[in-house]
PDBML (XML) file of the C-alpha atoms, coordinates in Angstrom:
<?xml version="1.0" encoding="UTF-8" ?>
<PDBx:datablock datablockName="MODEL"
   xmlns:PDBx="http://pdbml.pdb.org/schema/pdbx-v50.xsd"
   xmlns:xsi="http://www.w3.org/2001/XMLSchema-instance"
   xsi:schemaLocation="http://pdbml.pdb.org/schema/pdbx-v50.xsd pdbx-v50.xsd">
   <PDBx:atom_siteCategory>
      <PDBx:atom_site id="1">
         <PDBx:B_iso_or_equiv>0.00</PDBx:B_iso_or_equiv>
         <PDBx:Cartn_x>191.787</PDBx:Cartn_x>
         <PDBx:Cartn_y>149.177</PDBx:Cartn_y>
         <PDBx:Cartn_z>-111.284</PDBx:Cartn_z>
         <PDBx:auth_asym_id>A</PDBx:auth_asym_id>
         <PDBx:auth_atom_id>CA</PDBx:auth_atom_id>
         <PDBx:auth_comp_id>UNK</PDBx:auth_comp_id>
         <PDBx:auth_seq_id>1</PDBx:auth_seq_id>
         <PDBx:group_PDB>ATOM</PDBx:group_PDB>
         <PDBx:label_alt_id xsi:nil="true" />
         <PDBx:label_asym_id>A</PDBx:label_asym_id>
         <PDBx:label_atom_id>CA</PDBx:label_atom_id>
         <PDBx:label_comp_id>UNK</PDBx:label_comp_id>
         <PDBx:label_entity_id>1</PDBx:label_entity_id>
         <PDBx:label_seq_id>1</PDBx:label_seq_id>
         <PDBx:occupancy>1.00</PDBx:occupancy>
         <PDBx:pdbx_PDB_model_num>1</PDBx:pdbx_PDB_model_num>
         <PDBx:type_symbol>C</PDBx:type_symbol>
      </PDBx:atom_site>
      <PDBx:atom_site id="2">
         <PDBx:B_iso_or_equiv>0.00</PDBx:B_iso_or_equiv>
         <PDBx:Cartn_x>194.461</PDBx:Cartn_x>
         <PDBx:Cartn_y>148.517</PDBx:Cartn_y>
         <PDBx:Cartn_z>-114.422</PDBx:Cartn_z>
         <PDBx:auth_asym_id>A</PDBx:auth_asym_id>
         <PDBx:auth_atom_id>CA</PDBx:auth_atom_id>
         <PDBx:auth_comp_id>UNK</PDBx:auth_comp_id>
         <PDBx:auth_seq_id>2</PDBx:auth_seq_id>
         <PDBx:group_PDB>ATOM</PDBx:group_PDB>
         <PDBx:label_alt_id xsi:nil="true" />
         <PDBx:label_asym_id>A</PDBx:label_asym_id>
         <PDBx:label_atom_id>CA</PDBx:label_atom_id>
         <PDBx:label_comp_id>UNK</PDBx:label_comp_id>
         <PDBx:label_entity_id>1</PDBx:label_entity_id>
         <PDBx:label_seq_id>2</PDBx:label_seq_id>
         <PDBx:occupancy>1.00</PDBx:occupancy>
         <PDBx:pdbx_PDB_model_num>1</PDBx:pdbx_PDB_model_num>
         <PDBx:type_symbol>C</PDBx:type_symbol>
      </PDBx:atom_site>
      <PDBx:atom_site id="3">
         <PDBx:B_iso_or_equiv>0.00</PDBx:B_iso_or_equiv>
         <PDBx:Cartn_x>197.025</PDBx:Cartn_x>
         <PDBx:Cartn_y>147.965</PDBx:Cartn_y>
         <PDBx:Cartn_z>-111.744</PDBx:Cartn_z>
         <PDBx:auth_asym_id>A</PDBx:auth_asym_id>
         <PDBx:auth_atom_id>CA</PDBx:auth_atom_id>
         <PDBx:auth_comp_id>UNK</PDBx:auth_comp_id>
         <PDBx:auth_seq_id>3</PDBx:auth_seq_id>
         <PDBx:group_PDB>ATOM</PDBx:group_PDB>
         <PDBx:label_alt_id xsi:nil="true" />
         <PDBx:label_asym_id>A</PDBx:label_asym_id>
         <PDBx:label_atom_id>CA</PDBx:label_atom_id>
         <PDBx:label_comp_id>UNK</PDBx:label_comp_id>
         <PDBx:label_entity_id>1</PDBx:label_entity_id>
         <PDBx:label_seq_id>3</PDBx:label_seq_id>
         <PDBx:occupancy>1.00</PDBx:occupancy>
         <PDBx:pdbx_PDB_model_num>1</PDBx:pdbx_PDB_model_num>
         <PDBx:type_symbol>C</PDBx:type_symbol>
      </PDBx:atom_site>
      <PDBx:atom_site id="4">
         <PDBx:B_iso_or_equiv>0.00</PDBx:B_iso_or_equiv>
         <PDBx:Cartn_x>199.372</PDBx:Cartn_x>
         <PDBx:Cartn_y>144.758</PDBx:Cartn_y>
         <PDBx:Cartn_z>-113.728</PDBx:Cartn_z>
         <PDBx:auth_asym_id>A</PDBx:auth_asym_id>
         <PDBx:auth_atom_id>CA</PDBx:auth_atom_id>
         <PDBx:auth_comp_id>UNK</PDBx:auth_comp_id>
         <PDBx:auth_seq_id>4</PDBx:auth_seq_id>
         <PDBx:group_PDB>ATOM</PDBx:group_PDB>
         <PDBx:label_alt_id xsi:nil="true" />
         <PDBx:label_asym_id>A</PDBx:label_asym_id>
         <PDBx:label_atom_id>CA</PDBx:label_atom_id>
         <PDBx:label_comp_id>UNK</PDBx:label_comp_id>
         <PDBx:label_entity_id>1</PDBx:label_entity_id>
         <PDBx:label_seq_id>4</PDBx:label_seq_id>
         <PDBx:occupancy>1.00</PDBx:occupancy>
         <PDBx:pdbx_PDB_model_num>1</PDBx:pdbx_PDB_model_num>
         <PDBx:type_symbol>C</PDBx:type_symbol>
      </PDBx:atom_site>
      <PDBx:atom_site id="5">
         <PDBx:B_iso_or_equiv>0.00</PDBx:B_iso_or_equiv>
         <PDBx:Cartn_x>201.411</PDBx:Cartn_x>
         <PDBx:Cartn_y>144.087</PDBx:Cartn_y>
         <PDBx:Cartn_z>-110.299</PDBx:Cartn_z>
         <PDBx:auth_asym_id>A</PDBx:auth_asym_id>
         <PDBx:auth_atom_id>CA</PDBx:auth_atom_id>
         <PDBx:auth_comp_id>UNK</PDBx:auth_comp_id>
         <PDBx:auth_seq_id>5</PDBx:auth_seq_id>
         <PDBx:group_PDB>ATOM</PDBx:group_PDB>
         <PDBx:label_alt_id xsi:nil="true" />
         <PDBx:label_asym_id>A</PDBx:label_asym_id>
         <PDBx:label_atom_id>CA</PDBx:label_atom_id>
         <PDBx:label_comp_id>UNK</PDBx:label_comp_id>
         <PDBx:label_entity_id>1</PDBx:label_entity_id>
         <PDBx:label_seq_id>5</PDBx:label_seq_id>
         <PDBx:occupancy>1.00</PDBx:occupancy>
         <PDBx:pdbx_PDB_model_num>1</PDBx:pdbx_PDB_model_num>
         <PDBx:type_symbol>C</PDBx:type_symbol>
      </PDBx:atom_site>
      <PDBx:atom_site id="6">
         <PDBx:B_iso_or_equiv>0.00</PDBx:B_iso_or_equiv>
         <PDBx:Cartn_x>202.420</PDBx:Cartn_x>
         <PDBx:Cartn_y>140.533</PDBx:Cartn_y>
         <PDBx:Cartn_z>-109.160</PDBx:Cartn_z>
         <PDBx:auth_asym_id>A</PDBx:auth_asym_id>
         <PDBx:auth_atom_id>CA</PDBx:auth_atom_id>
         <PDBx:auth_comp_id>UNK</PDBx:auth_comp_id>
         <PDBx:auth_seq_id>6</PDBx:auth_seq_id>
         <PDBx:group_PDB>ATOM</PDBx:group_PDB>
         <PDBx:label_alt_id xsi:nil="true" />
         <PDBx:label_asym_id>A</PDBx:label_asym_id>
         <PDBx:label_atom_id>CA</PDBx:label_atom_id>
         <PDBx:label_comp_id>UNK</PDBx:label_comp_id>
         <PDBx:label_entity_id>1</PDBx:label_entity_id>
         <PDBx:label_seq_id>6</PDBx:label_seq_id>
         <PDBx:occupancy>1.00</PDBx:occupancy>
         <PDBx:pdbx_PDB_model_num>1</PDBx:pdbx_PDB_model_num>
         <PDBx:type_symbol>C</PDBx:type_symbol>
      </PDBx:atom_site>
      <PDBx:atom_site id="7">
         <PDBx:B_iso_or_equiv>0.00</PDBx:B_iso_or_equiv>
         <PDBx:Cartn_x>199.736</PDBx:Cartn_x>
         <PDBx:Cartn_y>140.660</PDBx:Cartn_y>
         <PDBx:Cartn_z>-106.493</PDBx:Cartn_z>
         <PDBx:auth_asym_id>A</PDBx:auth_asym_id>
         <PDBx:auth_atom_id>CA</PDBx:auth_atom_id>
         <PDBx:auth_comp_id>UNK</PDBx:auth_comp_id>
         <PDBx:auth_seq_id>7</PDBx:auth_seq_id>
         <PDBx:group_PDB>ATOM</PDBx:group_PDB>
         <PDBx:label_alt_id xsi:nil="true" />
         <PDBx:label_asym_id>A</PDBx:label_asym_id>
         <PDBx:label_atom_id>CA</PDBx:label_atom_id>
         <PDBx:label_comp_id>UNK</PDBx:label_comp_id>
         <PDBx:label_entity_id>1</PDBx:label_entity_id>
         <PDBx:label_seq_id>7</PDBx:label_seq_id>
         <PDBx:occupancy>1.00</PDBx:occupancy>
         <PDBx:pdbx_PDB_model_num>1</PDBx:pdbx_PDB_model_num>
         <PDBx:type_symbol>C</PDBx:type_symbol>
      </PDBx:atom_site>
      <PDBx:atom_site id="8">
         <PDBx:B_iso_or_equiv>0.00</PDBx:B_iso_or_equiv>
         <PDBx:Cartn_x>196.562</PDBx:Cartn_x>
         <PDBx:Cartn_y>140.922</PDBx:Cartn_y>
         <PDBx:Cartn_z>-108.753</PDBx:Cartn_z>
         <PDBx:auth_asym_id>A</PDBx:auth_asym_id>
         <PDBx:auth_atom_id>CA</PDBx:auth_atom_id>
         <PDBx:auth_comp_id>UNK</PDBx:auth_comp_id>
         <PDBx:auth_seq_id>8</PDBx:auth_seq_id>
         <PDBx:group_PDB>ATOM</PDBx:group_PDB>
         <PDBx:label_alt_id xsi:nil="true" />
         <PDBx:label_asym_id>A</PDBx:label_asym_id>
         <PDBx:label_atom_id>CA</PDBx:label_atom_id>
         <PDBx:label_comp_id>UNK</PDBx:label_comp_id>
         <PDBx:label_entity_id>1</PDBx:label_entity_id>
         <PDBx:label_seq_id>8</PDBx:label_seq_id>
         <PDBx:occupancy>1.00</PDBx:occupancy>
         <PDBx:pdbx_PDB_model_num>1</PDBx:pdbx_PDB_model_num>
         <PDBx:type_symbol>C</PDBx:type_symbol>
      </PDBx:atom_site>
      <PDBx:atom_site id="9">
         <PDBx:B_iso_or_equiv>0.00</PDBx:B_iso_or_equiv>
         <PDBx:Cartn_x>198.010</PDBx:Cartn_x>
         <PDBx:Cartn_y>139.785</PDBx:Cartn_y>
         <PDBx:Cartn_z>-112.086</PDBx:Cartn_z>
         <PDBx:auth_asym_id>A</PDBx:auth_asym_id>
         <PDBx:auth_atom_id>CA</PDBx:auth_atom_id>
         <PDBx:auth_comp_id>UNK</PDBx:auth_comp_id>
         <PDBx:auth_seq_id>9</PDBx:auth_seq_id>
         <PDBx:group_PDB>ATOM</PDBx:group_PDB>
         <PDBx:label_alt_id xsi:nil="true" />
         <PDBx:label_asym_id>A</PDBx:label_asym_id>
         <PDBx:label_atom_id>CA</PDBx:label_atom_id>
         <PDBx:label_comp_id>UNK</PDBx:label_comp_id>
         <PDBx:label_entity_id>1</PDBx:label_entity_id>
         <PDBx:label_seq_id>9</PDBx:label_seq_id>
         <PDBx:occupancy>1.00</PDBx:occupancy>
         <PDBx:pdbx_PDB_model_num>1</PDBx:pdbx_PDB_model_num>
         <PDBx:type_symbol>C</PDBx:type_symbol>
      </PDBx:atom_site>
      <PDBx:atom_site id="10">
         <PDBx:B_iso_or_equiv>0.00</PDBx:B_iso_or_equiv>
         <PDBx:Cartn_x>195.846</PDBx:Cartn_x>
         <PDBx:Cartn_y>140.007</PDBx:Cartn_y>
         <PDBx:Cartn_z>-115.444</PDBx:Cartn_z>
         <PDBx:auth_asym_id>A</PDBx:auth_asym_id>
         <PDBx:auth_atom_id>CA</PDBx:auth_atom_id>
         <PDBx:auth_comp_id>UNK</PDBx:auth_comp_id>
         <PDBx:auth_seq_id>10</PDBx:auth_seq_id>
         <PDBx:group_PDB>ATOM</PDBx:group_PDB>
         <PDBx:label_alt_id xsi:nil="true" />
         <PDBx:label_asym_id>A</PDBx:label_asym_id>
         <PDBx:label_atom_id>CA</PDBx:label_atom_id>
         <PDBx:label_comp_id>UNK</PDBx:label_comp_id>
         <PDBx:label_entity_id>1</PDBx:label_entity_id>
         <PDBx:label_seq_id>10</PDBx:label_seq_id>
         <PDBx:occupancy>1.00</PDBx:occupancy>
         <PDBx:pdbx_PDB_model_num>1</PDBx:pdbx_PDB_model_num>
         <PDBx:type_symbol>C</PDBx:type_symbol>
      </PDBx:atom_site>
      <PDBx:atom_site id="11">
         <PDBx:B_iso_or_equiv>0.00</PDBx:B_iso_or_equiv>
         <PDBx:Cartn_x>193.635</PDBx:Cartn_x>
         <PDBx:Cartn_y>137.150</PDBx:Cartn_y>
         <PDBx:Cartn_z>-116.718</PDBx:Cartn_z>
         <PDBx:auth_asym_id>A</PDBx:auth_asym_id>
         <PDBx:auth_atom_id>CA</PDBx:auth_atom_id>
         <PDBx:auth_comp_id>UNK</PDBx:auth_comp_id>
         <PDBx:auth_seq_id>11</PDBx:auth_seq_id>
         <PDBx:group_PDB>ATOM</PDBx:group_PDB>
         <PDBx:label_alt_id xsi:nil="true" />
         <PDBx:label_asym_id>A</PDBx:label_asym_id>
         <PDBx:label_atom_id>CA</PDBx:label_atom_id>
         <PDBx:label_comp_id>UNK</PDBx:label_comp_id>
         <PDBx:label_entity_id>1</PDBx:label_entity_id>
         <PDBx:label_seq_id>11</PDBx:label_seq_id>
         <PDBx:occupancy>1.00</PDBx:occupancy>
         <PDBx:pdbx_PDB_model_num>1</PDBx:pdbx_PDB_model_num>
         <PDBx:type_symbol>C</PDBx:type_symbol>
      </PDBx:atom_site>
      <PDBx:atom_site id="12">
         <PDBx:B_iso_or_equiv>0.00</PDBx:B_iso_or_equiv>
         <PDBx:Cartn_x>194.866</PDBx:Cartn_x>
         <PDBx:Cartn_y>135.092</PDBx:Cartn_y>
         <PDBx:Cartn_z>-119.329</PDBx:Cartn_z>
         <PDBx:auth_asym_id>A</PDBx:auth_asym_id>
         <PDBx:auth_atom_id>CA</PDBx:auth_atom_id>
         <PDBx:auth_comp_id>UNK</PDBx:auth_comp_id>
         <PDBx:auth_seq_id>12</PDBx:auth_seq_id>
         <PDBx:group_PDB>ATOM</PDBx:group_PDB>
         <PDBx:label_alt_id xsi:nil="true" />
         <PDBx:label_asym_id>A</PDBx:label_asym_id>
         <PDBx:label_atom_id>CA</PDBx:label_atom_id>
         <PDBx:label_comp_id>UNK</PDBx:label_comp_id>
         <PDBx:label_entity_id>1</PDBx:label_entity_id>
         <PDBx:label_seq_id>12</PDBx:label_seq_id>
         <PDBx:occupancy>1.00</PDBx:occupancy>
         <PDBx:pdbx_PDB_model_num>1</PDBx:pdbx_PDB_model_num>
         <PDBx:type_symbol>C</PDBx:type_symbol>
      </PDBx:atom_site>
      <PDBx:atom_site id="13">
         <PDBx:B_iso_or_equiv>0.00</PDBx:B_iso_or_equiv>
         <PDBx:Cartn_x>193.075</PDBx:Cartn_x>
         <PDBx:Cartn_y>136.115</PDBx:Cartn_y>
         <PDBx:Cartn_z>-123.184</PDBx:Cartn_z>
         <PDBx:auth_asym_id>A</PDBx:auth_asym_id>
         <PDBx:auth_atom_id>CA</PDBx:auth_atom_id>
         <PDBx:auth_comp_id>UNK</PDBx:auth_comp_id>
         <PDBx:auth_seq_id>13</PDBx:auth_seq_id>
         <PDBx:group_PDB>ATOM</PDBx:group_PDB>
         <PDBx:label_alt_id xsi:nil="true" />
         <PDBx:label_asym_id>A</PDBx:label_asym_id>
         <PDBx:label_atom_id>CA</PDBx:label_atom_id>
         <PDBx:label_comp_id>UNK</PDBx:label_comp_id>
         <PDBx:label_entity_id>1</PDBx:label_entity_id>
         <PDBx:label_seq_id>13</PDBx:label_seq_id>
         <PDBx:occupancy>1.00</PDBx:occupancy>
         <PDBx:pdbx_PDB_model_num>1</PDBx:pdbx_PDB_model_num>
         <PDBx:type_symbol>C</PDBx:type_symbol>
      </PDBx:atom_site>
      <PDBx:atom_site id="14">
         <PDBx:B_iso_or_equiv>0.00</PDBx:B_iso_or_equiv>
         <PDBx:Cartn_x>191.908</PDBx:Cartn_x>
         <PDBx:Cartn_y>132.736</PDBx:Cartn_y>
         <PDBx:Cartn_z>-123.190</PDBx:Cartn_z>
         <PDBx:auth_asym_id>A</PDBx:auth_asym_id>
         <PDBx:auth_atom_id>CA</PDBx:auth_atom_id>
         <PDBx:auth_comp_id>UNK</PDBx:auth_comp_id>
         <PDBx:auth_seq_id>14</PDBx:auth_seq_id>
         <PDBx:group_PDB>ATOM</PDBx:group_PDB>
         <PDBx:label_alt_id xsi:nil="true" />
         <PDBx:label_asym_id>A</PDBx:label_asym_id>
         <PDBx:label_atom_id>CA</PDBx:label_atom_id>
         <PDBx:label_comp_id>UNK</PDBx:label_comp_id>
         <PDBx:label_entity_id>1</PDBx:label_entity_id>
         <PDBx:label_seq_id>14</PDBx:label_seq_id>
         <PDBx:occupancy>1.00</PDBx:occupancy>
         <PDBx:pdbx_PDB_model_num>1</PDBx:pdbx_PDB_model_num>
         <PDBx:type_symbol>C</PDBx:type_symbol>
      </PDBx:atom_site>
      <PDBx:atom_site id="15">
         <PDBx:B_iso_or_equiv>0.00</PDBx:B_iso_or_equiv>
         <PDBx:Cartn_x>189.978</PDBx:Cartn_x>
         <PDBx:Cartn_y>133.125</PDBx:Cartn_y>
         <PDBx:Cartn_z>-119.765</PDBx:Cartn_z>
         <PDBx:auth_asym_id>A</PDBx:auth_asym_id>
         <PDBx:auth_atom_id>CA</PDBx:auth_atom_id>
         <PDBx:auth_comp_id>UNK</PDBx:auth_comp_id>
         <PDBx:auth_seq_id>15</PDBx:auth_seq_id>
         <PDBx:group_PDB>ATOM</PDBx:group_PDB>
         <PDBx:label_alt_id xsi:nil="true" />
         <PDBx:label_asym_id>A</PDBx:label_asym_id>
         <PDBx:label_atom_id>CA</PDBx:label_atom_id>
         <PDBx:label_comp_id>UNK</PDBx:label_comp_id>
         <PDBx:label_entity_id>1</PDBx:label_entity_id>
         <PDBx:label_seq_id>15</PDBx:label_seq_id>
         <PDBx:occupancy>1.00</PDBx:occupancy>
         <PDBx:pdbx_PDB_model_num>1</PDBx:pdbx_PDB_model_num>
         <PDBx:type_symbol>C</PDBx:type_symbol>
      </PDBx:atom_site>
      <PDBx:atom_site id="16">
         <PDBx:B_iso_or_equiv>0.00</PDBx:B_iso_or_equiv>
         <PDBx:Cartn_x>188.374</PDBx:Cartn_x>
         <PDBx:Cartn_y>135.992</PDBx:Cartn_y>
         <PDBx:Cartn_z>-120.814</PDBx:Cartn_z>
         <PDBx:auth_asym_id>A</PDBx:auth_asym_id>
         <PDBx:auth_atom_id>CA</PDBx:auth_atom_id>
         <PDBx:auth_comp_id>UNK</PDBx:auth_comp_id>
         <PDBx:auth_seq_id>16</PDBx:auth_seq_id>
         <PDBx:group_PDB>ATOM</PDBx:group_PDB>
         <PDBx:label_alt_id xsi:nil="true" />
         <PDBx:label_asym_id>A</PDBx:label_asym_id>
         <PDBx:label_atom_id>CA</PDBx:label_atom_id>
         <PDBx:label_comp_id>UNK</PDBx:label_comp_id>
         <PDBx:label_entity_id>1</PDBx:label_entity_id>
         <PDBx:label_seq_id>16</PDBx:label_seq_id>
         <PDBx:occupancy>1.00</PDBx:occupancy>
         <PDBx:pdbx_PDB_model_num>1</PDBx:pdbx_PDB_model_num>
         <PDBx:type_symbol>C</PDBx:type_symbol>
      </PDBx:atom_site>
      <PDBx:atom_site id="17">
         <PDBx:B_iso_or_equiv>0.00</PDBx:B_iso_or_equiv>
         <PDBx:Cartn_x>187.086</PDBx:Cartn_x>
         <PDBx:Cartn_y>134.647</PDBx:Cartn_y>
         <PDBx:Cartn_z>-123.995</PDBx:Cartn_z>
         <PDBx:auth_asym_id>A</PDBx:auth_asym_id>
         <PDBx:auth_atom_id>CA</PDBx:auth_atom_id>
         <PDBx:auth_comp_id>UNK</PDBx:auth_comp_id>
         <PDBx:auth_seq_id>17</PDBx:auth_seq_id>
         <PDBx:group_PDB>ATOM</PDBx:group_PDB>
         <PDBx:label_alt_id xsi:nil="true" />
         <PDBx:label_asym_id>A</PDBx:label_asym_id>
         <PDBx:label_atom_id>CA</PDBx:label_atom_id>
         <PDBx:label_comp_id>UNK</PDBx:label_comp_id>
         <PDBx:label_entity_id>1</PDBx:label_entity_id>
         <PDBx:label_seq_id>17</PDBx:label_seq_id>
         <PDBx:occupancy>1.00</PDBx:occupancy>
         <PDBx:pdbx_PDB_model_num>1</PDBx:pdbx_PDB_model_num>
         <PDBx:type_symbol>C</PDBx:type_symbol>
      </PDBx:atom_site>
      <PDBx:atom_site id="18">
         <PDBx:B_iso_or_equiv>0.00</PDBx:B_iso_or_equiv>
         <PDBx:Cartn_x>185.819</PDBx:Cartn_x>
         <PDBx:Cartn_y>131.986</PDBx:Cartn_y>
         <PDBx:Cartn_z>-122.042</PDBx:Cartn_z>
         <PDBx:auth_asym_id>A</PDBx:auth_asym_id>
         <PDBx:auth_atom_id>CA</PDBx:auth_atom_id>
         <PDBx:auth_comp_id>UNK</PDBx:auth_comp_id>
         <PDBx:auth_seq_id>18</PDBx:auth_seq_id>
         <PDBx:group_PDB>ATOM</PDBx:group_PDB>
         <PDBx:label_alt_id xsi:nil="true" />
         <PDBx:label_asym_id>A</PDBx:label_asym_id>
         <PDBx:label_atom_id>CA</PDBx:label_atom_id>
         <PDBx:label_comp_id>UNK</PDBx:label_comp_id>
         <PDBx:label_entity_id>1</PDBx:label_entity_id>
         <PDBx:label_seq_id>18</PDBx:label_seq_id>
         <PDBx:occupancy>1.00</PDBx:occupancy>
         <PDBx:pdbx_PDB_model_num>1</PDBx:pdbx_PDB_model_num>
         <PDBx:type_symbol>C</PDBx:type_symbol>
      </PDBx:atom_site>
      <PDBx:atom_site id="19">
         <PDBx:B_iso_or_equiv>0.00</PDBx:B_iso_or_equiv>
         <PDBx:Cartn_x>184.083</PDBx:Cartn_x>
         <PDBx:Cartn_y>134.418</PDBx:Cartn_y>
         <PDBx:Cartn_z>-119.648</PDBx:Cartn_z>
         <PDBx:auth_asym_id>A</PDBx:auth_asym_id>
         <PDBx:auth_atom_id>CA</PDBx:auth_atom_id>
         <PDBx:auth_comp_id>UNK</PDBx:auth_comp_id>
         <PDBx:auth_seq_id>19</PDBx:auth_seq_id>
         <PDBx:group_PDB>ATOM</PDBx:group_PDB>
         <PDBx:label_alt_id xsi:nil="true" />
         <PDBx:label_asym_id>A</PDBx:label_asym_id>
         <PDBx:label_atom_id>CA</PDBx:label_atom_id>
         <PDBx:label_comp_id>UNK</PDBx:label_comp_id>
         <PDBx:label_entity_id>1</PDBx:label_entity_id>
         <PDBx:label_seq_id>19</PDBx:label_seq_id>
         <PDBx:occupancy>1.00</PDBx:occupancy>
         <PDBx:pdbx_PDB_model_num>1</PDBx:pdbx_PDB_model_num>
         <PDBx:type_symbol>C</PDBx:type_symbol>
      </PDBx:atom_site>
      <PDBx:atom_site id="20">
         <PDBx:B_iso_or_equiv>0.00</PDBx:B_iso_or_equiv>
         <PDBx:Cartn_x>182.167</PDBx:Cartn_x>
         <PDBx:Cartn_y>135.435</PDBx:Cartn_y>
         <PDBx:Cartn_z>-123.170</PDBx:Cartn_z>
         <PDBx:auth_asym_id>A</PDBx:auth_asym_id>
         <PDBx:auth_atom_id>CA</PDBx:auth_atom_id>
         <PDBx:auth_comp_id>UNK</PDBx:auth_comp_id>
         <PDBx:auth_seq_id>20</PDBx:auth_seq_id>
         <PDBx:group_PDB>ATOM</PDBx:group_PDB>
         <PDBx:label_alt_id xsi:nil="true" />
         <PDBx:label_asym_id>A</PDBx:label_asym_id>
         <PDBx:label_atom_id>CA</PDBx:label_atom_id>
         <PDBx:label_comp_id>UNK</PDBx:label_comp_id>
         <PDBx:label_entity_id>1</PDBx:label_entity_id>
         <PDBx:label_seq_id>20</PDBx:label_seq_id>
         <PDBx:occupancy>1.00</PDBx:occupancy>
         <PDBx:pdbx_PDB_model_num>1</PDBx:pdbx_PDB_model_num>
         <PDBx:type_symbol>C</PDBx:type_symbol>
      </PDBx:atom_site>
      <PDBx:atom_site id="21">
         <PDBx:B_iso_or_equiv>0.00</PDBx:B_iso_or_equiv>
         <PDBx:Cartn_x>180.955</PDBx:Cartn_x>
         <PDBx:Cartn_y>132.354</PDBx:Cartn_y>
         <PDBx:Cartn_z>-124.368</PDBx:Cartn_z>
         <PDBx:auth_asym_id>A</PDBx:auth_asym_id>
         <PDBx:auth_atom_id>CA</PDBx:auth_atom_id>
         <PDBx:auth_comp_id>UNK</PDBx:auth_comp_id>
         <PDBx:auth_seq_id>21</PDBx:auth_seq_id>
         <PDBx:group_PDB>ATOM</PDBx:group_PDB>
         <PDBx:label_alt_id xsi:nil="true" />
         <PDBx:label_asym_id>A</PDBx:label_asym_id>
         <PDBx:label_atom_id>CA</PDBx:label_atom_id>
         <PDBx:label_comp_id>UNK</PDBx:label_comp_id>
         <PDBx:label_entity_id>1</PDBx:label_entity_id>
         <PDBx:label_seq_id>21</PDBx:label_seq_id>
         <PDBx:occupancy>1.00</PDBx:occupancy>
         <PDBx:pdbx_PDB_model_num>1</PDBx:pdbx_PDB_model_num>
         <PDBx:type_symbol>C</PDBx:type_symbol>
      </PDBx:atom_site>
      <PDBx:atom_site id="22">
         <PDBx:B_iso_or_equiv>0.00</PDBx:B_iso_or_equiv>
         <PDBx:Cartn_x>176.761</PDBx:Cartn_x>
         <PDBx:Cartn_y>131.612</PDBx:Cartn_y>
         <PDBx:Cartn_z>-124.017</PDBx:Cartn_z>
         <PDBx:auth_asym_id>A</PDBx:auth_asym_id>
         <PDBx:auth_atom_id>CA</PDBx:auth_atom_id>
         <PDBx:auth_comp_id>UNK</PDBx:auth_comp_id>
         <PDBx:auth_seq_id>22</PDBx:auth_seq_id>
         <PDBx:group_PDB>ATOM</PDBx:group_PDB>
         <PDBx:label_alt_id xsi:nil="true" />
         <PDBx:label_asym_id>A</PDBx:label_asym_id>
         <PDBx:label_atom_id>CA</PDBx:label_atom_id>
         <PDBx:label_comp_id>UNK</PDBx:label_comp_id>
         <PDBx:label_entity_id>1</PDBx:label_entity_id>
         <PDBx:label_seq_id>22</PDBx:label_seq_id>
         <PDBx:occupancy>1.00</PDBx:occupancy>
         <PDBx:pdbx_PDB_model_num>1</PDBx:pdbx_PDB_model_num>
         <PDBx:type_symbol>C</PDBx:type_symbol>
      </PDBx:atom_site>
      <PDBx:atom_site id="23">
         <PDBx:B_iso_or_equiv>0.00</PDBx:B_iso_or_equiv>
         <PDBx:Cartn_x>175.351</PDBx:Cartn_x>
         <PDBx:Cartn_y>128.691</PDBx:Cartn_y>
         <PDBx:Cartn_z>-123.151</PDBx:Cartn_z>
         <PDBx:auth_asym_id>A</PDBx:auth_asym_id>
         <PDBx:auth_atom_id>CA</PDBx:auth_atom_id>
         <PDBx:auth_comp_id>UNK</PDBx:auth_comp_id>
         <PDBx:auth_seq_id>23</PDBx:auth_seq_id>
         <PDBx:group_PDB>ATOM</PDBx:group_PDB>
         <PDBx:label_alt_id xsi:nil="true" />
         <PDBx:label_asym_id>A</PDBx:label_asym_id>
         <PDBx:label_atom_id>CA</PDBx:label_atom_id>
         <PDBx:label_comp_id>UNK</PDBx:label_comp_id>
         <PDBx:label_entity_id>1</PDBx:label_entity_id>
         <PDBx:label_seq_id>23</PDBx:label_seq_id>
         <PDBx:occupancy>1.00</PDBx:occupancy>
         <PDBx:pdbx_PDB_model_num>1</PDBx:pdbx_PDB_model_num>
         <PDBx:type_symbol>C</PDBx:type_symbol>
      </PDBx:atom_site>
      <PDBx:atom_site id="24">
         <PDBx:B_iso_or_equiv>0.00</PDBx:B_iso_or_equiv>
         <PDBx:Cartn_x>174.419</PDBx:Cartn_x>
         <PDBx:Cartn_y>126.249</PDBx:Cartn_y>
         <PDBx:Cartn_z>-125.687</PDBx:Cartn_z>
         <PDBx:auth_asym_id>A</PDBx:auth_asym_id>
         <PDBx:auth_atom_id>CA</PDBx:auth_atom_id>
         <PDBx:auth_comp_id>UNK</PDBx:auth_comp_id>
         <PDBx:auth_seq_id>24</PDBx:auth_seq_id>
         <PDBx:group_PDB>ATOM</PDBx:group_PDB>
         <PDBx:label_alt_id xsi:nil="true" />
         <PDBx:label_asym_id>A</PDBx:label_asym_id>
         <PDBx:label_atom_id>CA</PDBx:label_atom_id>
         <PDBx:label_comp_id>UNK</PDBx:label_comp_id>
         <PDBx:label_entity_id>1</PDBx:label_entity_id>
         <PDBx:label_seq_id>24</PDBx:label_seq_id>
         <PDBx:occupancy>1.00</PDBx:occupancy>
         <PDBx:pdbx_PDB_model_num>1</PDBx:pdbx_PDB_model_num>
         <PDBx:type_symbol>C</PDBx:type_symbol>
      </PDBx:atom_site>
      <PDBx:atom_site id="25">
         <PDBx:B_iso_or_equiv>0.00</PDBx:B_iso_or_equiv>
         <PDBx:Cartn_x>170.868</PDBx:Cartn_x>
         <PDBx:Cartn_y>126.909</PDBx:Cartn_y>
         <PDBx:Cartn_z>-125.199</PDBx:Cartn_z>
         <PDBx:auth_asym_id>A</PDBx:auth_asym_id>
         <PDBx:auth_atom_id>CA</PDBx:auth_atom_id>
         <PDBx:auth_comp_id>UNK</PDBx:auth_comp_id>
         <PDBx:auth_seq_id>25</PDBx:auth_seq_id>
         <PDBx:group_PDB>ATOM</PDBx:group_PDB>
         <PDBx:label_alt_id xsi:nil="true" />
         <PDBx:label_asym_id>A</PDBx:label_asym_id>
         <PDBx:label_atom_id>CA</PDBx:label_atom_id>
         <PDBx:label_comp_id>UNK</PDBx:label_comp_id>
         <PDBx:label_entity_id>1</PDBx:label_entity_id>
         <PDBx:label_seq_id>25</PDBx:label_seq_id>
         <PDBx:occupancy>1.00</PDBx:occupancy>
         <PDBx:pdbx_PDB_model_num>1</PDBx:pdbx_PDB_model_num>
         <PDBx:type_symbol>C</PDBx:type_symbol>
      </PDBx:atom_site>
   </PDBx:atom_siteCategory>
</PDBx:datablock>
């Protein structure tokens, strides 16, 4: 599941922030 290979690379730090953001409301 922490496999870093070409065929299921990591996510970007700034997607996963993203991922952690709540809505406005």
């Amino acid at each position: 599941l922490y496999s870093s290979s070409p065929e299921d690379p990591a996510k970007p730090a700034s997607e996963i922030k993203k991922t952690l953001v709540l809505p406005p409301s």
